[in-house]
C-alpha atoms as a PDB file:
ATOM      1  CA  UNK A   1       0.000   0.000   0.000  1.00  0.00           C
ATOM      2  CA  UNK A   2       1.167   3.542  -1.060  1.00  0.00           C
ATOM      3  CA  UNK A   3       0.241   5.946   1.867  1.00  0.00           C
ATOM      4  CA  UNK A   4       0.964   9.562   2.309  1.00  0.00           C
ATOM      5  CA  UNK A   5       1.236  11.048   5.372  1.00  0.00           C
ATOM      6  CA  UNK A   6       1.606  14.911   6.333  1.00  0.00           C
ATOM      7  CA  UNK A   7       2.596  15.992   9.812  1.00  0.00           C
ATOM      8  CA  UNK A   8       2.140  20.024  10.597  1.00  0.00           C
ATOM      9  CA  UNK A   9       3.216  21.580  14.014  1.00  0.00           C
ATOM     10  CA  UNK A  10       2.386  24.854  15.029  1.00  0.00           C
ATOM     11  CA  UNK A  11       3.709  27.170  17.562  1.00  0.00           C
ATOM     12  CA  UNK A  12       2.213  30.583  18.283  1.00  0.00           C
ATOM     13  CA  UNK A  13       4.561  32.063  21.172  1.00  0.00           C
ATOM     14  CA  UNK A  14       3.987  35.006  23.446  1.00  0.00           C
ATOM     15  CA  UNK A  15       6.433  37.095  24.127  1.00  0.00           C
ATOM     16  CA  UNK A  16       8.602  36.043  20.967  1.00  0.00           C
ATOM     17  CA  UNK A  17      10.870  33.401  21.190  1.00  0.00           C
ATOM     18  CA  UNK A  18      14.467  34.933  20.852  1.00  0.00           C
ATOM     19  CA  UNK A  19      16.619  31.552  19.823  1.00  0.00           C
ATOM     20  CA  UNK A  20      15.500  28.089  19.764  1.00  0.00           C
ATOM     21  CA  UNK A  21      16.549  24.435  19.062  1.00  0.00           C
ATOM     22  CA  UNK A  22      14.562  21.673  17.935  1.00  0.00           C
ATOM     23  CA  UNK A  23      14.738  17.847  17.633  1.00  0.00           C
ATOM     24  CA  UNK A  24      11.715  15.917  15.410  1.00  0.00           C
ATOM     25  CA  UNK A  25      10.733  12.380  15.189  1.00  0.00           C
ATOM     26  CA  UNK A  26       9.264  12.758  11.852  1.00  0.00           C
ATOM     27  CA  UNK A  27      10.761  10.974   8.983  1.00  0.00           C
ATOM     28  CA  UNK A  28       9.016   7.688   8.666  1.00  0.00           C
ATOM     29  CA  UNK A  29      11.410   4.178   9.166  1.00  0.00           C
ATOM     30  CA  UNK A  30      12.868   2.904   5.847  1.00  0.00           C
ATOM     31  CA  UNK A  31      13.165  -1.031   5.971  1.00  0.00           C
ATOM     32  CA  UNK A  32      12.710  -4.977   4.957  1.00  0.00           C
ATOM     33  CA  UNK A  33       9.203  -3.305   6.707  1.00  0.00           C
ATOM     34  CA  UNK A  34       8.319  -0.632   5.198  1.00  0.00           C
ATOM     35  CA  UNK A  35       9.959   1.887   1.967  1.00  0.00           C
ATOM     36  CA  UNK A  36      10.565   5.509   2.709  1.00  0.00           C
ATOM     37  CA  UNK A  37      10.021   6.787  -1.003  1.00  0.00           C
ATOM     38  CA  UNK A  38       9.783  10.331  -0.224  1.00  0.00           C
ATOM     39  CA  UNK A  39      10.153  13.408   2.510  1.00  0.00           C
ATOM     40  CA  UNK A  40      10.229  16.484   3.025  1.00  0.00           C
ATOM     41  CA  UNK A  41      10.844  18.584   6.245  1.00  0.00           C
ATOM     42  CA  UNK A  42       9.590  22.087   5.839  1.00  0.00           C
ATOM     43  CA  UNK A  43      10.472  24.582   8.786  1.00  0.00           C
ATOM     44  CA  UNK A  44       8.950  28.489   9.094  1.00  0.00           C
ATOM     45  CA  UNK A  45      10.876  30.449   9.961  1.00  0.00           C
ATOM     46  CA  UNK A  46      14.040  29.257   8.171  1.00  0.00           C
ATOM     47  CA  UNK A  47      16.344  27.730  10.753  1.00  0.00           C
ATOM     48  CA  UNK A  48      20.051  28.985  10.910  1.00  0.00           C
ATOM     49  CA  UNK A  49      20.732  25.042  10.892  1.00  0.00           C
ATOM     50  CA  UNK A  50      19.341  21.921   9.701  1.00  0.00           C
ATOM     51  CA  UNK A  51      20.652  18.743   9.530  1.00  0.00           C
ATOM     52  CA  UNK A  52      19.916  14.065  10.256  1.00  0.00           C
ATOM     53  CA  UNK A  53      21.333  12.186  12.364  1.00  0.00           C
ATOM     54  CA  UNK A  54      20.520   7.945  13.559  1.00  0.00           C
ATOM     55  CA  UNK A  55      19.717   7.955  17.154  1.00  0.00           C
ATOM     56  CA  UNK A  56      20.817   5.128  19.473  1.00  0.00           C
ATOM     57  CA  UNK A  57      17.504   3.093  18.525  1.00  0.00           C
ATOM     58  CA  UNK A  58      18.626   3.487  14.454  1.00  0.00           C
ATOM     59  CA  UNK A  59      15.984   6.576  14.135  1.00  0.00           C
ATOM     60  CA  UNK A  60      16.282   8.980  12.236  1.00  0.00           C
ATOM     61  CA  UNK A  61      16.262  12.388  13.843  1.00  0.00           C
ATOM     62  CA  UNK A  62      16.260  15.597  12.363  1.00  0.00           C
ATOM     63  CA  UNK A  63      17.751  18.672  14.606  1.00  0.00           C
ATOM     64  CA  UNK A  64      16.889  22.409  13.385  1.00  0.00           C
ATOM     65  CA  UNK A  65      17.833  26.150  15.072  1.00  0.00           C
ATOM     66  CA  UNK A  66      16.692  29.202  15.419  1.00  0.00           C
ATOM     67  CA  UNK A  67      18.484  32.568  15.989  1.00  0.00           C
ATOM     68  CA  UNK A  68      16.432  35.216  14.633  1.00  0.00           C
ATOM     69  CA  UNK A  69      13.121  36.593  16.799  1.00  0.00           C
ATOM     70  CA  UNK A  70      10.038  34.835  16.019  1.00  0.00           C
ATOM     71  CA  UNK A  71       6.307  34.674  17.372  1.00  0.00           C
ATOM     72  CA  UNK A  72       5.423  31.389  15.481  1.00  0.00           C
ATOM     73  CA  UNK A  73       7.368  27.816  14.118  1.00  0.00           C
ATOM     74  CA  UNK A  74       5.673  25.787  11.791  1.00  0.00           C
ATOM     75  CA  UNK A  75       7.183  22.260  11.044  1.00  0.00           C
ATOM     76  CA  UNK A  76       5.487  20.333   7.853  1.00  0.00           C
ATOM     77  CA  UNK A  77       6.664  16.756   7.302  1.00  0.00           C
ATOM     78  CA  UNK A  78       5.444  15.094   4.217  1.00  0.00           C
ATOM     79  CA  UNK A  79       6.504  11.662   3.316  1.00  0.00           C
ATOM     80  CA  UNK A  80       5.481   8.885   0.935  1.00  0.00           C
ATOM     81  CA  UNK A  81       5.892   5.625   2.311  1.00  0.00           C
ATOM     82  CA  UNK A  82       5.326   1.681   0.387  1.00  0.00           C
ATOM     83  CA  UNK A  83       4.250  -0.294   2.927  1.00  0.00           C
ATOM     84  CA  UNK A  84       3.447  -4.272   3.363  1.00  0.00           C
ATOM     85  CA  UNK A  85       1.624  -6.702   5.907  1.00  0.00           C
ATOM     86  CA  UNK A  86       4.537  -7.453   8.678  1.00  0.00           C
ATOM     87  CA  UNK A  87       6.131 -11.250   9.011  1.00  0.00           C
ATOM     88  CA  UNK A  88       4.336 -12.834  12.061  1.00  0.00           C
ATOM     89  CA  UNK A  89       6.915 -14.785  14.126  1.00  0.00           C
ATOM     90  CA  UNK A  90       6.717 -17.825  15.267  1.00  0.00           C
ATOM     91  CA  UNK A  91       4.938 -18.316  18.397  1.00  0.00           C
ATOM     92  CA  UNK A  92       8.372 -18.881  20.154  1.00  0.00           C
ATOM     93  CA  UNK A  93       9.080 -20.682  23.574  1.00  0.00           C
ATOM     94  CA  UNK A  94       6.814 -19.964  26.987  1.00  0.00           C
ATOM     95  CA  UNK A  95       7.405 -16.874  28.389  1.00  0.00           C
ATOM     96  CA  UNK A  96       9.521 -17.740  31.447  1.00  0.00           C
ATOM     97  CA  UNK A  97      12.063 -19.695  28.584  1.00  0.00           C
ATOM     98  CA  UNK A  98      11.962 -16.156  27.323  1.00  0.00           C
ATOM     99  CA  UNK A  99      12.320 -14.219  30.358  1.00  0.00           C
ATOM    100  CA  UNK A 100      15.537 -16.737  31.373  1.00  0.00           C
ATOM    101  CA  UNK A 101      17.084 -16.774  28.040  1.00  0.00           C
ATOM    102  CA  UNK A 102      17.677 -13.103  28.754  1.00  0.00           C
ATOM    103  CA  UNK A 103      18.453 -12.948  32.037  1.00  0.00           C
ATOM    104  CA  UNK A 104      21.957 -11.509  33.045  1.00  0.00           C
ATOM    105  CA  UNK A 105      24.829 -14.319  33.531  1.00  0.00           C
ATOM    106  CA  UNK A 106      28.520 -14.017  33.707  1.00  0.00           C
ATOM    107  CA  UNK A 107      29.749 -14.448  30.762  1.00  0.00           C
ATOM    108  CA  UNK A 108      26.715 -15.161  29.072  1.00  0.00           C
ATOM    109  CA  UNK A 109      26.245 -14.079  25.463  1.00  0.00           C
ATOM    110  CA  UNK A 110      24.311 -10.350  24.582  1.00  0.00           C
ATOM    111  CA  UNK A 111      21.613 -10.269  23.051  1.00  0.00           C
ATOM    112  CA  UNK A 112      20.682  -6.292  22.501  1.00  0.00           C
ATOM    113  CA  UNK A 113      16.903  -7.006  22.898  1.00  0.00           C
ATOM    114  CA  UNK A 114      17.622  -7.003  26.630  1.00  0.00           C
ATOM    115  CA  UNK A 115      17.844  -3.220  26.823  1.00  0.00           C
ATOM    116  CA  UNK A 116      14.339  -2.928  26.486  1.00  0.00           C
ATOM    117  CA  UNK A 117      13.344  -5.083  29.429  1.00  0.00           C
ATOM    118  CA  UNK A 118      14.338  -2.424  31.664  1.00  0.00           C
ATOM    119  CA  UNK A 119      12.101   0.918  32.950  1.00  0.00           C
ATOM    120  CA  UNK A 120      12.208   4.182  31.603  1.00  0.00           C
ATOM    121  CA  UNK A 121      11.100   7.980  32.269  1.00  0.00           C
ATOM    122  CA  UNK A 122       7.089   6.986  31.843  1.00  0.00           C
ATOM    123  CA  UNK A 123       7.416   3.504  32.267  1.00  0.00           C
ATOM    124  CA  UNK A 124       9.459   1.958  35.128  1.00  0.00           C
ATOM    125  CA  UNK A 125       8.903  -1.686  36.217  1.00  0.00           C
ATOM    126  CA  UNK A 126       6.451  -2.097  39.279  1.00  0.00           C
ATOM    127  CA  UNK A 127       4.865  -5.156  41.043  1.00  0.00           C
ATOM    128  CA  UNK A 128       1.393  -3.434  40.110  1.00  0.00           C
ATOM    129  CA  UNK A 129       2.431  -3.746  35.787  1.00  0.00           C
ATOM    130  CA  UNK A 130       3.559  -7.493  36.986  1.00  0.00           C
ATOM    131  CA  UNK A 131      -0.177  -7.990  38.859  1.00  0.00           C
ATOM    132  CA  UNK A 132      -2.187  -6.711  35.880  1.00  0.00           C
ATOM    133  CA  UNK A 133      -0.641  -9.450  33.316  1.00  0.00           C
ATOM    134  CA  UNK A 134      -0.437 -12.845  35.494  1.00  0.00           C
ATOM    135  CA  UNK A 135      -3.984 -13.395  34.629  1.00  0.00           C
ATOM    136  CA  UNK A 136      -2.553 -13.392  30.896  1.00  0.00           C
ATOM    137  CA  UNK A 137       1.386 -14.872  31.542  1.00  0.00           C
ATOM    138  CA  UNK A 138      -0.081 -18.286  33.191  1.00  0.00           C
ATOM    139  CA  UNK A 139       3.181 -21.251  33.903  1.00  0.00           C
ATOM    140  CA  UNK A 140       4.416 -22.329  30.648  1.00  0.00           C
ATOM    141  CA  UNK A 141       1.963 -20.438  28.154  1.00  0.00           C
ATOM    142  CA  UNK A 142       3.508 -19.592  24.740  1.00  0.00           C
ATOM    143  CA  UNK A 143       4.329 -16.104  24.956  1.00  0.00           C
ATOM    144  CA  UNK A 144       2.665 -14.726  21.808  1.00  0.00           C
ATOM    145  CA  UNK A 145      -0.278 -16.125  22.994  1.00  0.00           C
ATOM    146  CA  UNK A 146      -0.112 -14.534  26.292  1.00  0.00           C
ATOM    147  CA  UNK A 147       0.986 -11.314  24.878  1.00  0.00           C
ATOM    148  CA  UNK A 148      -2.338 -11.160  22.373  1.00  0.00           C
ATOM    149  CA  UNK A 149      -4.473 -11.762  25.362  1.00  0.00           C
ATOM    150  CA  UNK A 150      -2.777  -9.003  27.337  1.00  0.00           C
ATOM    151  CA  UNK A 151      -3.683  -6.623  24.228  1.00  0.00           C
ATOM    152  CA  UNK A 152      -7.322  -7.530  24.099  1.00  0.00           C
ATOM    153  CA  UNK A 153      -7.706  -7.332  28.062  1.00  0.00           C
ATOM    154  CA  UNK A 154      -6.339  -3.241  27.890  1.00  0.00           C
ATOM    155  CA  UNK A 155      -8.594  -2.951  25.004  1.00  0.00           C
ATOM    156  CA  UNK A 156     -11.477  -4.024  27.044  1.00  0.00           C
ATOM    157  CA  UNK A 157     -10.314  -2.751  30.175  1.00  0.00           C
ATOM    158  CA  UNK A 158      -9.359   0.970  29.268  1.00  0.00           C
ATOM    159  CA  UNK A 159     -11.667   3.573  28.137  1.00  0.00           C
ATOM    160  CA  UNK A 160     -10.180   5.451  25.330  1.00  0.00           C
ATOM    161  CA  UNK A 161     -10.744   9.239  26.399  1.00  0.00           C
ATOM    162  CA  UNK A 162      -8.631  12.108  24.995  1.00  0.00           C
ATOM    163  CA  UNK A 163      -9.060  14.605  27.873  1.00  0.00           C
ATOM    164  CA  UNK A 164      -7.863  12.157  30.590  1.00  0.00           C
ATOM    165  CA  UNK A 165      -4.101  12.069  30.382  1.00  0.00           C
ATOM    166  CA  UNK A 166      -2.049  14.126  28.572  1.00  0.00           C
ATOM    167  CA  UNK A 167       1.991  13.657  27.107  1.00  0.00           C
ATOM    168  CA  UNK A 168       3.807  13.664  30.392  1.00  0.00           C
ATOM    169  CA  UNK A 169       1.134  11.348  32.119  1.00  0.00           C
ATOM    170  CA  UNK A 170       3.231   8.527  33.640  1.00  0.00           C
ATOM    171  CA  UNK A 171       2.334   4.971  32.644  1.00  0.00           C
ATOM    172  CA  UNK A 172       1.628   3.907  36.517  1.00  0.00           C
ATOM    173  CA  UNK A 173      -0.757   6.765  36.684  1.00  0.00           C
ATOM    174  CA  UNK A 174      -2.900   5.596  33.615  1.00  0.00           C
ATOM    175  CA  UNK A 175      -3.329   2.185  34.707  1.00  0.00           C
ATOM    176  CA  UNK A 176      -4.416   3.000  37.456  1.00  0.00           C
ATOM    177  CA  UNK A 177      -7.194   5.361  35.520  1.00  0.00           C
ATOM    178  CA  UNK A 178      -7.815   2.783  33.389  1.00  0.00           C
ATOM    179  CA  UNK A 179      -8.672   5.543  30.900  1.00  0.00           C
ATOM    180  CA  UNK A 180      -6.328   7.440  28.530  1.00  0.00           C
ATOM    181  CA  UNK A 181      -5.295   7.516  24.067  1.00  0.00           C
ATOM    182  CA  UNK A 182      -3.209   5.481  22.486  1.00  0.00           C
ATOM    183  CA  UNK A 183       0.394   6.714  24.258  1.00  0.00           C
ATOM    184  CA  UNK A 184      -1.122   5.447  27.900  1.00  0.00           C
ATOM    185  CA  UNK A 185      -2.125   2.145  26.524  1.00  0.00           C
ATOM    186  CA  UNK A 186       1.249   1.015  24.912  1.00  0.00           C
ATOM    187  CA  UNK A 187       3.018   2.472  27.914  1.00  0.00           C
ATOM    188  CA  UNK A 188       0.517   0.143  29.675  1.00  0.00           C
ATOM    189  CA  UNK A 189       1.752  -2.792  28.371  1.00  0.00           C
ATOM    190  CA  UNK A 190       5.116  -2.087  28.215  1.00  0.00           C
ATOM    191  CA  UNK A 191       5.112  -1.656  31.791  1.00  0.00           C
ATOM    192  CA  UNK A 192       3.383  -5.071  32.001  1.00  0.00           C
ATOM    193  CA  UNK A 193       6.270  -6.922  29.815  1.00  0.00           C
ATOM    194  CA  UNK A 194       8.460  -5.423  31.079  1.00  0.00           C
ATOM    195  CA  UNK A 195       7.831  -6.092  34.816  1.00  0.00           C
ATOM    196  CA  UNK A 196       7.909  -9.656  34.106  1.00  0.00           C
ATOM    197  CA  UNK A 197      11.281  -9.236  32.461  1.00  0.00           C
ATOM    198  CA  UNK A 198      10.303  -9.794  28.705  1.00  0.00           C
ATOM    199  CA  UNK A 199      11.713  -6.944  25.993  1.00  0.00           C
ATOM    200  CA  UNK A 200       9.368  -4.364  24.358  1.00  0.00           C
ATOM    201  CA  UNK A 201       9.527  -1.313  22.758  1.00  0.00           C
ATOM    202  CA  UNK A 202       7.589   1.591  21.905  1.00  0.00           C
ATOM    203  CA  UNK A 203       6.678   2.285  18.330  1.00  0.00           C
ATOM    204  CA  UNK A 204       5.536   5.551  17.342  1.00  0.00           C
ATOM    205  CA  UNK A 205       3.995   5.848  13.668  1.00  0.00           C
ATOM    206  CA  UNK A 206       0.827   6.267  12.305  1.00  0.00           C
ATOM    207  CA  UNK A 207      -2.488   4.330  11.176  1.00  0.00           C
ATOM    208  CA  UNK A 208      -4.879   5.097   8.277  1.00  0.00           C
ATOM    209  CA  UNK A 209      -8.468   5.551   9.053  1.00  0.00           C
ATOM    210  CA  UNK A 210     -11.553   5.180   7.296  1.00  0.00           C
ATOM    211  CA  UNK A 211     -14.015   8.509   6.683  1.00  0.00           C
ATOM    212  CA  UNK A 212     -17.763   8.037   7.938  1.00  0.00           C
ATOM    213  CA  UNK A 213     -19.659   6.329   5.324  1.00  0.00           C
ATOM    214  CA  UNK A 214     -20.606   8.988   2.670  1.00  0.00           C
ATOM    215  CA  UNK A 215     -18.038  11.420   3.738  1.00  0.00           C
ATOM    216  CA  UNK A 216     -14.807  12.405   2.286  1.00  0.00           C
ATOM    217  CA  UNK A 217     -11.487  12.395   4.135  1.00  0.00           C
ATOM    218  CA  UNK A 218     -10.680  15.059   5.850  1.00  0.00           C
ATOM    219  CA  UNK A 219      -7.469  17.138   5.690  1.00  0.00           C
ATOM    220  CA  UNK A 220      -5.493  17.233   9.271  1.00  0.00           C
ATOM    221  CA  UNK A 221      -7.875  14.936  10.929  1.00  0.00           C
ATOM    222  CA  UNK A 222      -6.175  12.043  11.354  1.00  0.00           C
ATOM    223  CA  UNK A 223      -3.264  11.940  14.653  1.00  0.00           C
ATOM    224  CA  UNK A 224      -0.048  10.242  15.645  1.00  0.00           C
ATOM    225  CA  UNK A 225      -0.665   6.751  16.867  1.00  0.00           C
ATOM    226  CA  UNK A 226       1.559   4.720  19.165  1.00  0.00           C
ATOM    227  CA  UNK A 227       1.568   0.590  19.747  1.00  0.00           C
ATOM    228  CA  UNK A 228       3.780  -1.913  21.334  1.00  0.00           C
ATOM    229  CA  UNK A 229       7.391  -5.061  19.501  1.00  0.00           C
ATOM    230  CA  UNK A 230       7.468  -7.554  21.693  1.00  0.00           C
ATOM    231  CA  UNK A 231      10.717  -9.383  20.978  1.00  0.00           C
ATOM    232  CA  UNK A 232      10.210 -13.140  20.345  1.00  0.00           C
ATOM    233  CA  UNK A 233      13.239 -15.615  20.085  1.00  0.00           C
ATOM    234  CA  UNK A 234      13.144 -17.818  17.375  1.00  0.00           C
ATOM    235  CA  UNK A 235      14.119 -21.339  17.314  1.00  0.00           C
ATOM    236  CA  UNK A 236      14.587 -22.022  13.749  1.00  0.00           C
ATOM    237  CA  UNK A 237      17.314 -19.362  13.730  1.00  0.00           C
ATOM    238  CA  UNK A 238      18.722 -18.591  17.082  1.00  0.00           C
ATOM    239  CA  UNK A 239      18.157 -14.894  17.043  1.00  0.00           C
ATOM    240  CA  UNK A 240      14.625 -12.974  17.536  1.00  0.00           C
ATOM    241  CA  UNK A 241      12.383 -10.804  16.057  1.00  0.00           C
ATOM    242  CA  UNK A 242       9.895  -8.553  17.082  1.00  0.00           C
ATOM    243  CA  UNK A 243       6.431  -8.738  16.752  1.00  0.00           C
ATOM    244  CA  UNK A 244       3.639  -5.203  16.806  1.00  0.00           C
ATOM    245  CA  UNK A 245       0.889  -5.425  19.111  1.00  0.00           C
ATOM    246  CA  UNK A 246      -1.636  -2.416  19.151  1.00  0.00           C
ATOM    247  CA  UNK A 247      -3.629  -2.564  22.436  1.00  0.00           C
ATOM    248  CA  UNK A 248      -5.841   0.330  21.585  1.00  0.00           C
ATOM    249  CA  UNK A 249      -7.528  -1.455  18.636  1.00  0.00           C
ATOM    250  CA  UNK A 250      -6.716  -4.831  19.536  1.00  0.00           C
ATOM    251  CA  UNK A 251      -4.998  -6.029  16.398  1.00  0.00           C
ATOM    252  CA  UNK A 252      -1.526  -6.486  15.174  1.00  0.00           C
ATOM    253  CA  UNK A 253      -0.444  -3.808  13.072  1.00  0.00           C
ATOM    254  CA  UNK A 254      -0.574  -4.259   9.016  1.00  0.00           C
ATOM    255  CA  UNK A 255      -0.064  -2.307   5.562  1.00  0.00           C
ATOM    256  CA  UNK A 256      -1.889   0.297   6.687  1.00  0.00           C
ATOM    257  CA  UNK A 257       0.068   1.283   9.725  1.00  0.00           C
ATOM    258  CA  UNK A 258       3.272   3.570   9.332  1.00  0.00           C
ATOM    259  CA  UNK A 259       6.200   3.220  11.736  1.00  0.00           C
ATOM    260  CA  UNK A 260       8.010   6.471  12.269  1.00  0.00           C
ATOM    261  CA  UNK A 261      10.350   5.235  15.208  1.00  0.00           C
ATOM    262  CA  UNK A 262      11.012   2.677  18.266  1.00  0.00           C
ATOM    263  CA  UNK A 263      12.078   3.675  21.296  1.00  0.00           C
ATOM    264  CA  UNK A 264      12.059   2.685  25.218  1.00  0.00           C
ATOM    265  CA  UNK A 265       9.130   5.197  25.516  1.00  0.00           C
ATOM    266  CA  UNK A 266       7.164   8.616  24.023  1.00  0.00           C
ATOM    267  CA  UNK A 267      10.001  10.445  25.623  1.00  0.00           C
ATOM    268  CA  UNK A 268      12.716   8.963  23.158  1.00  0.00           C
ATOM    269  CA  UNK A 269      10.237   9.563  20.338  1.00  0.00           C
ATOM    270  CA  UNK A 270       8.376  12.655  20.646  1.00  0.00           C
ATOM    271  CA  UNK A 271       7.500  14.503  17.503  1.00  0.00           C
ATOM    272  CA  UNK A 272       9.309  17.690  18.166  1.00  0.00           C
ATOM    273  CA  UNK A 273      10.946  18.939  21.410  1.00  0.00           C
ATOM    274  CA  UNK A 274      13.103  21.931  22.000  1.00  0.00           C
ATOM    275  CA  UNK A 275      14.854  24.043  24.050  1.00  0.00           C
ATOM    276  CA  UNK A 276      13.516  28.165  23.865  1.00  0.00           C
ATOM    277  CA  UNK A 277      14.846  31.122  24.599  1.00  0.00           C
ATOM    278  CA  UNK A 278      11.804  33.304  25.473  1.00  0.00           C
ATOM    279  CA  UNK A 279       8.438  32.120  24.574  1.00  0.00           C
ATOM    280  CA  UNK A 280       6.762  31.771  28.344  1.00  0.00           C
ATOM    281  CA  UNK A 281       3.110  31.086  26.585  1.00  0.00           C
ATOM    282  CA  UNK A 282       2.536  29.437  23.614  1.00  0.00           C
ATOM    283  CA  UNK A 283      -0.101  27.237  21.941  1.00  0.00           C
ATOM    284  CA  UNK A 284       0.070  24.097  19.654  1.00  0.00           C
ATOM    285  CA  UNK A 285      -1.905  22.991  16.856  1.00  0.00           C
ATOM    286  CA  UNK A 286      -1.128  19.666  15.343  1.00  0.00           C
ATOM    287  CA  UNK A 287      -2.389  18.528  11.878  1.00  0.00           C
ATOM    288  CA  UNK A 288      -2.069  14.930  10.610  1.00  0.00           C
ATOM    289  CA  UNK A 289      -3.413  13.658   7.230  1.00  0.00           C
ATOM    290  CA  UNK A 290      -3.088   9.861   5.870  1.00  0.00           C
ATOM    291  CA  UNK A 291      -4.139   8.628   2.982  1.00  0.00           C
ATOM    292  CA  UNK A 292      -3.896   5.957   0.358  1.00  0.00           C
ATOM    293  CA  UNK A 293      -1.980   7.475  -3.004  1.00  0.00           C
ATOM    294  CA  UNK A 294      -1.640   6.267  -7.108  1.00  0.00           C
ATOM    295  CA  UNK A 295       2.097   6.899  -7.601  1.00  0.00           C
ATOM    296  CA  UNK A 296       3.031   7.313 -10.844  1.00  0.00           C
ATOM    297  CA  UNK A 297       5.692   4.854 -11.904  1.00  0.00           C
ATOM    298  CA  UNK A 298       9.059   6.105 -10.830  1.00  0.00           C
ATOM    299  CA  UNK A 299       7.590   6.251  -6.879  1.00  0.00           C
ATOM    300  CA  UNK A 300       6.277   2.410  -7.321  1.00  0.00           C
ATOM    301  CA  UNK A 301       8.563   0.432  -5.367  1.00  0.00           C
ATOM    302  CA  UNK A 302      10.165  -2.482  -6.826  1.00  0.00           C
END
């Protein structure tokens, strides 16, 4: 599938903001996944600087300054991106064969899954994350298995409300709400993988929706979306791969998803972040548009 997806950020600031630098999460993943055919990152004012750079987690990020007085920043990503249903793994082992595999030993092989059993800023590992997912992680259940039923017990569990949490809302916090968006639910069960020592990252990306019947799409309606990779050792070839879990619609991410990054949580990925001189009030409006696109030839992936 052929999807095109534009990001726009808007800041107005007041006062002005005198200098300013920015990092952005907003150049979609290029893969064996998913094809990055095209993008563009469009930034108002013109920045002084503007360059990429892979993050620790192979992201890419793009950093951009400022020097000149402004009272608004407007950051436009646009991107064309080929993308295909994902490889399901194999169901792999039970999950404490998992959970043991990776456990520290001297002088035990590394196996860089294993930094993403640990907490993070929004999601550290607590006995409560641990309590919500026994029901799901019985004694010797294949971990897949366990993992899907963990997905569709937050998606029954949580109420998906937008005025409930916000960005900096830690992941504790929202389970114990049992409300939030799409953020609090894959911190959710990160937390819960996590806290019984299994690897999983967060994904941040994007997912194409449907218009009400009889409607047209509309332009800057869509929003960021964020799901769960759950690594899963493979037998067959002694390494691992990871497999996407959404818990806020209960399914396992397909063509019609878009990965933008992976990280331990929202704060490694966050769209844009900065650092402003200035600027003690502002407001943000955020714009996101996906749809399905007819390339002409020379943008049809191989």
């Amino acid at each position: 599938m052929l999807l095109r997806v534009v990001h726009e950020t808007a800041y107005d600031y007041a006062p002005p903001v005198r200098t300013a630098q920015h990092m952005a999460h907003l150049k979609p993943a290029h893969d064996d996944r998913q094809r990055l055919l095209r993008h563009r990152l469009e930034v108002l004012p013109a920045p002084a600087q503007l360059s990429e750079a892979l993050d620790v987690f192979g992201n890419t990020r793009s950093f951009f300054s400022l020097q000149a007085t402004h009272e608004r920043l407007a950051v436009r990503a646009d991107s064309l991106v080929a993308t295909a249903v994902p490889a399901w793994p194999q169901e792999g082992p039970a999950w404490e064969t998992v959970r043991e595999r990776l456990r520290y030993r001297r002088g035990g092989g590394f196996d860089p899954a294993v930094e993403f059993q640990f907490g993070s800023a929004y999601v550290p590992r607590h006995e409560d994350f641990a309590a919500y997912a026994r029901p799901s992680f019985t004694p010797g259940r294949p971990l897949l298995e366990a993992a899907r039923e963990l997905m569709a017990r937050i998606h029954q569990d949580f109420r998906y409300e937008v005025q409930a949490t916000d960005a900096s809302t830690p992941a504790l916090q929202a389970l114990a709400l049992r409300r939030g968006v799409c953020q609090d639910f894959a911190h959710v069960m990160l937390g819960c993988l996590r806290s019984l020592g299994l690897p999983a990252r967060y994904v941040s990306g994007y997912l194409l929706t449907a218009p009400p019947p009889g409607r047209t799409r509309l332009v800057g309606s869509d929003a960021s979306h964020a799901w769960v990779s759950l690594y899963v050792p493979q037998e067959d070839t002694g390494s691992g791969a990871w497999a996407e879990l959404d818990p806020t619609n209960n399914r396992a991410p397909a063509e019609d998803y878009v990965r933008l990054a992976v990280g331990r949580d929202y704060a490694d990925v966050s769209p844009v972040r900065g650092v402003i001189q200035g600027g003690t009030r502002h407001t943000l409006r955020v714009a996101v548009t996906v749809e399905p696109v007819e390339a002409p030839p020379s943008e049809v992936p191989s």
